[in-house]
Protein backbone atom coordinates (compact mmCIF):
# COMPACT_ATOMS: atom_id res chain seq x y z
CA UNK A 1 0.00 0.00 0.00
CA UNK A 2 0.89 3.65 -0.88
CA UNK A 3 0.17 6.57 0.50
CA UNK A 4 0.25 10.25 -1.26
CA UNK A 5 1.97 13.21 0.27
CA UNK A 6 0.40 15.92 -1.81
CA UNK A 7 -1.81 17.45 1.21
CA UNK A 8 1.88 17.75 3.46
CA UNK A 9 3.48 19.29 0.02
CA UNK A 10 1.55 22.48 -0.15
CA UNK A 11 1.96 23.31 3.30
CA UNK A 12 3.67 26.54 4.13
CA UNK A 13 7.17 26.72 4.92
CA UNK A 14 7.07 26.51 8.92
CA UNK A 15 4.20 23.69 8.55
CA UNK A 16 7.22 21.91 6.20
CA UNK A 17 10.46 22.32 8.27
CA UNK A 18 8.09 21.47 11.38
CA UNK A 19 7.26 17.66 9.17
CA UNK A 20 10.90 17.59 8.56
CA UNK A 21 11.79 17.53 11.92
CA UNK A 22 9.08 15.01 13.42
CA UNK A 23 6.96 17.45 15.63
CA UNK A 24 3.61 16.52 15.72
CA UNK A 25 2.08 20.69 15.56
CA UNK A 26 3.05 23.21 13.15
CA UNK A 27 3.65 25.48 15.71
CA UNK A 28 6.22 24.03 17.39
CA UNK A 29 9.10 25.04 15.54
CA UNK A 30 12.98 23.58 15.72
CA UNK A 31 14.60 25.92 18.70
CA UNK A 32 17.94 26.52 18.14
CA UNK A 33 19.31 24.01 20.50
CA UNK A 34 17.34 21.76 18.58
CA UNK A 35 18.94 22.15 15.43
CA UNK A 36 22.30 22.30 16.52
CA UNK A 37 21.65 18.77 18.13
CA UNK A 38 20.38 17.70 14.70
CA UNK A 39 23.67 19.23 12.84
CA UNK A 40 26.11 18.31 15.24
CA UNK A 41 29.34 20.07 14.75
CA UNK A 42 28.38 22.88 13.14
CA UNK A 43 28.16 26.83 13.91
CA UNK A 44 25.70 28.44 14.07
CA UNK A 45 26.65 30.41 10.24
CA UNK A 46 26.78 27.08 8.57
CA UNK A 47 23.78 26.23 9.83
CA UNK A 48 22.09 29.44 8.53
CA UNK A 49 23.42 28.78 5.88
CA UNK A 50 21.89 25.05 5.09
CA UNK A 51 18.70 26.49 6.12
CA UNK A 52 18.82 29.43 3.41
CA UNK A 53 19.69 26.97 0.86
CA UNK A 54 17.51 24.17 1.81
CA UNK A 55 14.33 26.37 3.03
CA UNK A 56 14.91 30.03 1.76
CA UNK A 57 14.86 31.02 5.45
CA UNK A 58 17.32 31.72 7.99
CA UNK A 59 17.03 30.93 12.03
CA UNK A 60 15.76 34.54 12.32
CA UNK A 61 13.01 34.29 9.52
CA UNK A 62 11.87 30.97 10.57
CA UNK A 63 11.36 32.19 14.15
CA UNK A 64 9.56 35.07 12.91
CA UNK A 65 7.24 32.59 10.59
CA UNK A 66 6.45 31.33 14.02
CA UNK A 67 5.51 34.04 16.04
CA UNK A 68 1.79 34.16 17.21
CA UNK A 69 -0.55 35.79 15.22
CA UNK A 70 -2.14 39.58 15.96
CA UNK A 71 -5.00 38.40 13.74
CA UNK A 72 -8.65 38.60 15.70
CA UNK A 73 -10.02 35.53 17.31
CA UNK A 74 -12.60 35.78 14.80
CA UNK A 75 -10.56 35.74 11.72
CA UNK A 76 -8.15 33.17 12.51
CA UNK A 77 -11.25 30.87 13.64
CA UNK A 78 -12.79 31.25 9.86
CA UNK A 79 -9.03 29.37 9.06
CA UNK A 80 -9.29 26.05 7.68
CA UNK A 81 -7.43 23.72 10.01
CA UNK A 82 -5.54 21.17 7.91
CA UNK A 83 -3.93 18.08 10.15
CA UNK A 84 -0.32 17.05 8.63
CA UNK A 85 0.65 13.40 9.81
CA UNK A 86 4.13 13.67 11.19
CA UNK A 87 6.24 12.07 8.41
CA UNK A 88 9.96 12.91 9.08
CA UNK A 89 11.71 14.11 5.93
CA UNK A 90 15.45 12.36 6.25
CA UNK A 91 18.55 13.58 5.83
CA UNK A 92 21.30 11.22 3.61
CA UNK A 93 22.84 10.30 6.49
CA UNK A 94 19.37 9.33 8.60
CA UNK A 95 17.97 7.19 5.18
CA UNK A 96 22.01 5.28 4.78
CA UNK A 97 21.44 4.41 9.11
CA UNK A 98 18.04 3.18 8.92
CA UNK A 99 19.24 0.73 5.97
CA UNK A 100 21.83 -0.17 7.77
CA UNK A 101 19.70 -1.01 11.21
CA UNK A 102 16.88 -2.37 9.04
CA UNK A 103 19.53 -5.22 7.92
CA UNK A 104 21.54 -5.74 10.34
CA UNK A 105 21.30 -8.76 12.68
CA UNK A 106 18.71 -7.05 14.98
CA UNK A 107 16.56 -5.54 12.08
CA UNK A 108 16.26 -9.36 10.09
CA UNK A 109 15.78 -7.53 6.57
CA UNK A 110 17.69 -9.26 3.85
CA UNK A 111 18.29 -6.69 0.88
CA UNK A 112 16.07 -9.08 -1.50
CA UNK A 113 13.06 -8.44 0.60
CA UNK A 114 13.93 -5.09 0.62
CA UNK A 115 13.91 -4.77 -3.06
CA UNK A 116 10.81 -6.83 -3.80
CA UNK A 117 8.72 -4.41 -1.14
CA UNK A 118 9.94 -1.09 -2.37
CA UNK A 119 9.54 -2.27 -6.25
CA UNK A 120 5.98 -3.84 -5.74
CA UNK A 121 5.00 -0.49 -3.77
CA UNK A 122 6.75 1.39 -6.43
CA UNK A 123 4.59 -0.12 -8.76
CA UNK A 124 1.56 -0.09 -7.09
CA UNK A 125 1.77 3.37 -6.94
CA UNK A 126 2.15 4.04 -10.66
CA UNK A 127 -0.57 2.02 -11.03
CA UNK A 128 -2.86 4.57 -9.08
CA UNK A 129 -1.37 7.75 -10.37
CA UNK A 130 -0.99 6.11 -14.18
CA UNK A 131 -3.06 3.27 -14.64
CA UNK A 132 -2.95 0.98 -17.81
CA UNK A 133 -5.55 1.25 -20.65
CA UNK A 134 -8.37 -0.95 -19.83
CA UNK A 135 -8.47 -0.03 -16.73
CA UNK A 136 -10.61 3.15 -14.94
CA UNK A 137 -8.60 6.52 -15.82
CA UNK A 138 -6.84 8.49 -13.45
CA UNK A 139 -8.91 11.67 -12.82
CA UNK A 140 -6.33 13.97 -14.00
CA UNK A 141 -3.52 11.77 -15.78
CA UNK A 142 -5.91 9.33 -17.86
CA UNK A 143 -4.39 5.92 -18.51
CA UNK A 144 -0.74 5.33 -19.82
CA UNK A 145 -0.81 6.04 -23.68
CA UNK A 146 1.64 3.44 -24.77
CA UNK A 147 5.26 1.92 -23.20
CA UNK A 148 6.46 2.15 -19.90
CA UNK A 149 10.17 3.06 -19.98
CA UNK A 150 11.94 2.77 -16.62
CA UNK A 151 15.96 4.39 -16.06
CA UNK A 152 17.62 1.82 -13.61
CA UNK A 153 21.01 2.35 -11.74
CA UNK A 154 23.31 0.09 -10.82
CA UNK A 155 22.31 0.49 -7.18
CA UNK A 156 19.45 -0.53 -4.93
CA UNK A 157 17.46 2.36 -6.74
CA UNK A 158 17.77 0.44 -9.44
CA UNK A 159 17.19 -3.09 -8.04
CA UNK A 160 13.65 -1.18 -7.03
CA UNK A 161 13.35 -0.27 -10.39
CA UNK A 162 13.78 -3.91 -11.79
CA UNK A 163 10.93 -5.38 -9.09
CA UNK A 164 9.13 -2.58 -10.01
CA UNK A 165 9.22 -3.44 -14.14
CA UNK A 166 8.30 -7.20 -13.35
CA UNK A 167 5.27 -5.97 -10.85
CA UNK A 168 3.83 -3.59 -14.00
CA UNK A 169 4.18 -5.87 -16.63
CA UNK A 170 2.06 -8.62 -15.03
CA UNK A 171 -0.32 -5.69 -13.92
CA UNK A 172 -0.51 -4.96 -17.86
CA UNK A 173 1.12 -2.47 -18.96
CA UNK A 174 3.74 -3.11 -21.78
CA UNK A 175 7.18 -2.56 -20.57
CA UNK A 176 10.91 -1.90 -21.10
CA UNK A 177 14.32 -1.22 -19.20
CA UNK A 178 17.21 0.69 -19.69
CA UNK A 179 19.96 -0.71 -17.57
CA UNK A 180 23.23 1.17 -18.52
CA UNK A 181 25.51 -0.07 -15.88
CA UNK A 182 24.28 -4.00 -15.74
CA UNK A 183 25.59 -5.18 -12.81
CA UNK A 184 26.07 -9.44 -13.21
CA UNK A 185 25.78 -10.53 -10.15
CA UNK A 186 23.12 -11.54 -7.10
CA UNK A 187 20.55 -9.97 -6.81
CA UNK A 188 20.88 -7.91 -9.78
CA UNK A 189 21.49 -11.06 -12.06
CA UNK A 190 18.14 -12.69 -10.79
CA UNK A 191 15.90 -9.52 -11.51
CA UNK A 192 17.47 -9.64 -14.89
CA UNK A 193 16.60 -13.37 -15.41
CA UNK A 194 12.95 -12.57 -13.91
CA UNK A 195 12.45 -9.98 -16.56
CA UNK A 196 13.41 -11.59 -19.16
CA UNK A 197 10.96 -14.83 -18.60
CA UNK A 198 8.45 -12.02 -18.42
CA UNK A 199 9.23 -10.85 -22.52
CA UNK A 200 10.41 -7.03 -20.60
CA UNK A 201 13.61 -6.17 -22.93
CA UNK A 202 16.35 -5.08 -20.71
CA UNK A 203 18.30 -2.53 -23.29
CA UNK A 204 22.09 -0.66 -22.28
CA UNK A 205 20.54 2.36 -24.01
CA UNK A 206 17.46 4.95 -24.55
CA UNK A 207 15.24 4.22 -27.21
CA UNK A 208 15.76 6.38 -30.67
CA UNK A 209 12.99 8.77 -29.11
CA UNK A 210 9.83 9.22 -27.59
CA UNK A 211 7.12 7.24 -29.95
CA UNK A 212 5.36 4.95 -28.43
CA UNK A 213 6.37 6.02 -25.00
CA UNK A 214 3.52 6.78 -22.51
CA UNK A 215 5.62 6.89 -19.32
CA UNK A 216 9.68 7.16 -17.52
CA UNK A 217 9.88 6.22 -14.54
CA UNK A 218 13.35 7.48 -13.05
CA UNK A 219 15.40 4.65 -10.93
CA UNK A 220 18.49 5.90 -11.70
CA UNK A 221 19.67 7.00 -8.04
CA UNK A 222 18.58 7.18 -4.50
CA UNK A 223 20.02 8.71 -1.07
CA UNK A 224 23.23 7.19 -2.17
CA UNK A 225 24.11 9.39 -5.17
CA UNK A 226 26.97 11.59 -5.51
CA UNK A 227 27.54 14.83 -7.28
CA UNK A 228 28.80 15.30 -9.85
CA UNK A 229 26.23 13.43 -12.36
CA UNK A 230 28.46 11.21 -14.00
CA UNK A 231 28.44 9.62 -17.76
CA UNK A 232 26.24 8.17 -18.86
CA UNK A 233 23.18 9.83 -16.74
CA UNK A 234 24.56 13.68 -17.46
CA UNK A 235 23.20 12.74 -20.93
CA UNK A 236 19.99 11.05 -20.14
CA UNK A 237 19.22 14.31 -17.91
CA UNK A 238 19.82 16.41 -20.95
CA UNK A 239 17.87 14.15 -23.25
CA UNK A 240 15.05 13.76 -20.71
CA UNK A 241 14.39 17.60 -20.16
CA UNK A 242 14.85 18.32 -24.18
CA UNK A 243 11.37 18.50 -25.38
CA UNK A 244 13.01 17.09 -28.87
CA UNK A 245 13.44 13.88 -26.70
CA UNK A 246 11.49 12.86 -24.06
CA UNK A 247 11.13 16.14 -22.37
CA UNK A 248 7.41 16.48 -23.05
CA UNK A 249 6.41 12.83 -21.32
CA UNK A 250 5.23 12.27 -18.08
CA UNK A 251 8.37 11.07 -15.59
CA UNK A 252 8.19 9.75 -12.27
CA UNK A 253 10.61 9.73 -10.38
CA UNK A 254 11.41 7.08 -7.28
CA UNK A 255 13.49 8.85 -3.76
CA UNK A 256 15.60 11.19 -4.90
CA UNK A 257 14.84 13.37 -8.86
CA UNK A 258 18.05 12.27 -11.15
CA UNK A 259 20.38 15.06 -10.74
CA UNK A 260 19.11 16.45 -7.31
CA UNK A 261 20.85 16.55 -4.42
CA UNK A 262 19.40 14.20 -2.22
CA UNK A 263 19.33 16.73 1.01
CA UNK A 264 18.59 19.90 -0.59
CA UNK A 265 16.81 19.56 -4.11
CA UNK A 266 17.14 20.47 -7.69
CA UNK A 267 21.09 21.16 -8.42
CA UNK A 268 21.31 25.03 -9.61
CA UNK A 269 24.70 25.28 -10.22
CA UNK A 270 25.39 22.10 -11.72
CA UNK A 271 25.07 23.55 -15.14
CA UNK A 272 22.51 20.62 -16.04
CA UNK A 273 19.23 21.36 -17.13
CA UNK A 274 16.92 20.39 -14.23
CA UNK A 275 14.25 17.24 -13.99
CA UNK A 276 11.34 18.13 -12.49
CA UNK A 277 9.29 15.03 -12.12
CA UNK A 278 5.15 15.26 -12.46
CA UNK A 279 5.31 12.40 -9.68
CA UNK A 280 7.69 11.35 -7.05
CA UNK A 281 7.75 7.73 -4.98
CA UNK A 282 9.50 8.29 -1.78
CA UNK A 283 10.33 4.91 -0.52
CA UNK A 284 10.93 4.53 3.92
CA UNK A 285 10.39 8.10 4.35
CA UNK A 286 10.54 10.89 2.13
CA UNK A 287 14.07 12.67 1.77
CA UNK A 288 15.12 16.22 2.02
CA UNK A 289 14.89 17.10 -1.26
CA UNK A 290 11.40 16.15 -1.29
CA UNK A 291 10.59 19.31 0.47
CA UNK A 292 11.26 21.18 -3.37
CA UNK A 293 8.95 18.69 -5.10
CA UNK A 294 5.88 20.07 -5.75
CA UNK A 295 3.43 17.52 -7.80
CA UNK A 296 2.00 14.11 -6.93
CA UNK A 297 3.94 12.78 -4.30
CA UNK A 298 3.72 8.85 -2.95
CA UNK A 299 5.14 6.99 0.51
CA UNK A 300 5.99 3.33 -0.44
CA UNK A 301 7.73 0.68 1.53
CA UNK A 302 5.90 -1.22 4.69
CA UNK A 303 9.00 -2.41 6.43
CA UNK A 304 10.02 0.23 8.85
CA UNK A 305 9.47 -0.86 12.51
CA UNK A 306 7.60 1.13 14.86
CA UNK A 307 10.89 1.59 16.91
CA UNK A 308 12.36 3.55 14.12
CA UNK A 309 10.36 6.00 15.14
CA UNK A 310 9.70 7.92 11.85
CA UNK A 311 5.95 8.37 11.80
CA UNK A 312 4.21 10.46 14.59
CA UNK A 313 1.42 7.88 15.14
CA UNK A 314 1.92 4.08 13.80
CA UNK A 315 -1.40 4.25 12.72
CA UNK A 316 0.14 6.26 9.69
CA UNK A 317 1.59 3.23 8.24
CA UNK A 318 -2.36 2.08 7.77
């Protein structure tokens, strides 16, 4: 099961950082001490300084966001009064430790299970947002047109992306992979096998261009990637933005946007052209970046124990 983030998206800014850091009100803000707990190590200018370029704020603006209001009684009663569920937004270095805890000894998770949860949710949540002719349209997105393509790295974003291929294809929709970096061995090599008893062409390259495409689905990276965009994805990005390309079909794209950073966002100074996906599947929890992503926006990935402690209420995960 999936659940969509798209109420918790248009939130204002204090409503945002206050989901980012777990609290369960609005109002209750990060204090200062707080966030120097969270960033460890350092002053108090660097810190400004991640919160200007992650939230357009500063400590000073933020508190200010957050001081009570001199509205009447009246007037702020005629407010609408919107309840956010507290889903933490994680840093890189939150989303690598939970991994790490879910499979370790204590946590029991092998990274195969892993993979086939994320991918099936992955899917599943396509399958809402972009269902497959024959099936009841999506009130605003229709059905899928024609081929699925899905972008897979050679990490465990793209492992997801392989489960997630099998999963649509036997839900119905006609399907294809572009696996640049193959990697040959377990569980990578399996996936590969698995698609290809399933007729789903695994190609090393894009297609020629966009006929017969009705969907991308972005795999390429998750909280693991590094800048700079390497070869061959700096090319993809370019061909996926270019309207001469592929720029004009839907994309979704799964944790972290190829070519964001995965803690602040769309990459400005990069000098790529940037992807802005019309839907993004954040898998565990959703990632920093996730706070600049403003379309439809999916949680997948049932596996997080309620000592993890990422959702306010563990009826959430419902």
């Amino acid at each position: 099961m999936v659940a969509s983030l798209a109420d918790e998206e248009s939130a204002p800014l204090q409503e945002r950082l206050s989901l980012f850091y777990g609290q369960y009100s609005p109002e209750k803000l990060p204090s200062v001490a707080k966030l120097a707990e969270e960033y460890a190590g350092q002053g108090e200018a660097e810190l400004n300084q991640m919160l200007l370029d992650t939230y357009g704020a500063d400590l000073t603006t933020l508190a200010a966001s957050s001081a009570p209001s001199s509205e009447t009684p009246a007037a702020a009663a005629e407010e609408e009064v919107i309840e956010y569920k507290s889903v933490k937004y994680l840093t890189k270095k939150e989303a690598r430790a939970i991994d790490e805890e879910l499979m370790d000894e204590d946590g029991g998770w092998p990274l195969e299970a892993l993979m086939e949860l994320a991918g099936k949710s992955v899917a599943d949540a396509i399958y809402d947002a972009y269902p497959p002719k024959g099936q009841a349209p999506h009130p605003v997105n229709g059905n899928v047109k024609g081929q699925v393509l899905i972008l897979c790295g050679k990490g465990n974003n793209g492992g997801d992306g392989l489960v997630a291929a099998r999963h649509l294809k036997m839900y119905g929709y006609d399907v294809q992979v572009v696996y640049p970096e193959r990697k040959n061995q377990a569980p990578y090599r399996g996936l590969i096998k698995q698609l290809q008893s399933f007729d789903v062409r695994v190609n090393l390259g894009m297609p020629g261009g966009a006929y017969g495409l009705g969907l991308i689905v972005d795999c390429a990276f998750g909280f693991s990637y590094k800048k700079p965009l390497r070869a061959p994805w700096d090319v993809l990005l370019k061909q996926l933005t270019n309207p001469e390309f592929f720029g004009n079909l839907p994309k979704v794209s799964v944790d972290v946007p190829l070519g964001w950073d995965v803690n602040r966002g769309p990459d400005l100074k990069s000098g790529l052209p940037v992807l802005q996906p019309d839907m993004l599947i954040s898998l565990t929890a959703p990632k920093g970046c996730a706070i600049s992503f403003k379309g439809q926006h999916y949680l997948g990935g049932r596996f997080i124990p309620y000592r993890i402690n990422i959702y306010k209420d563990k009826r959430d995960l419902l």
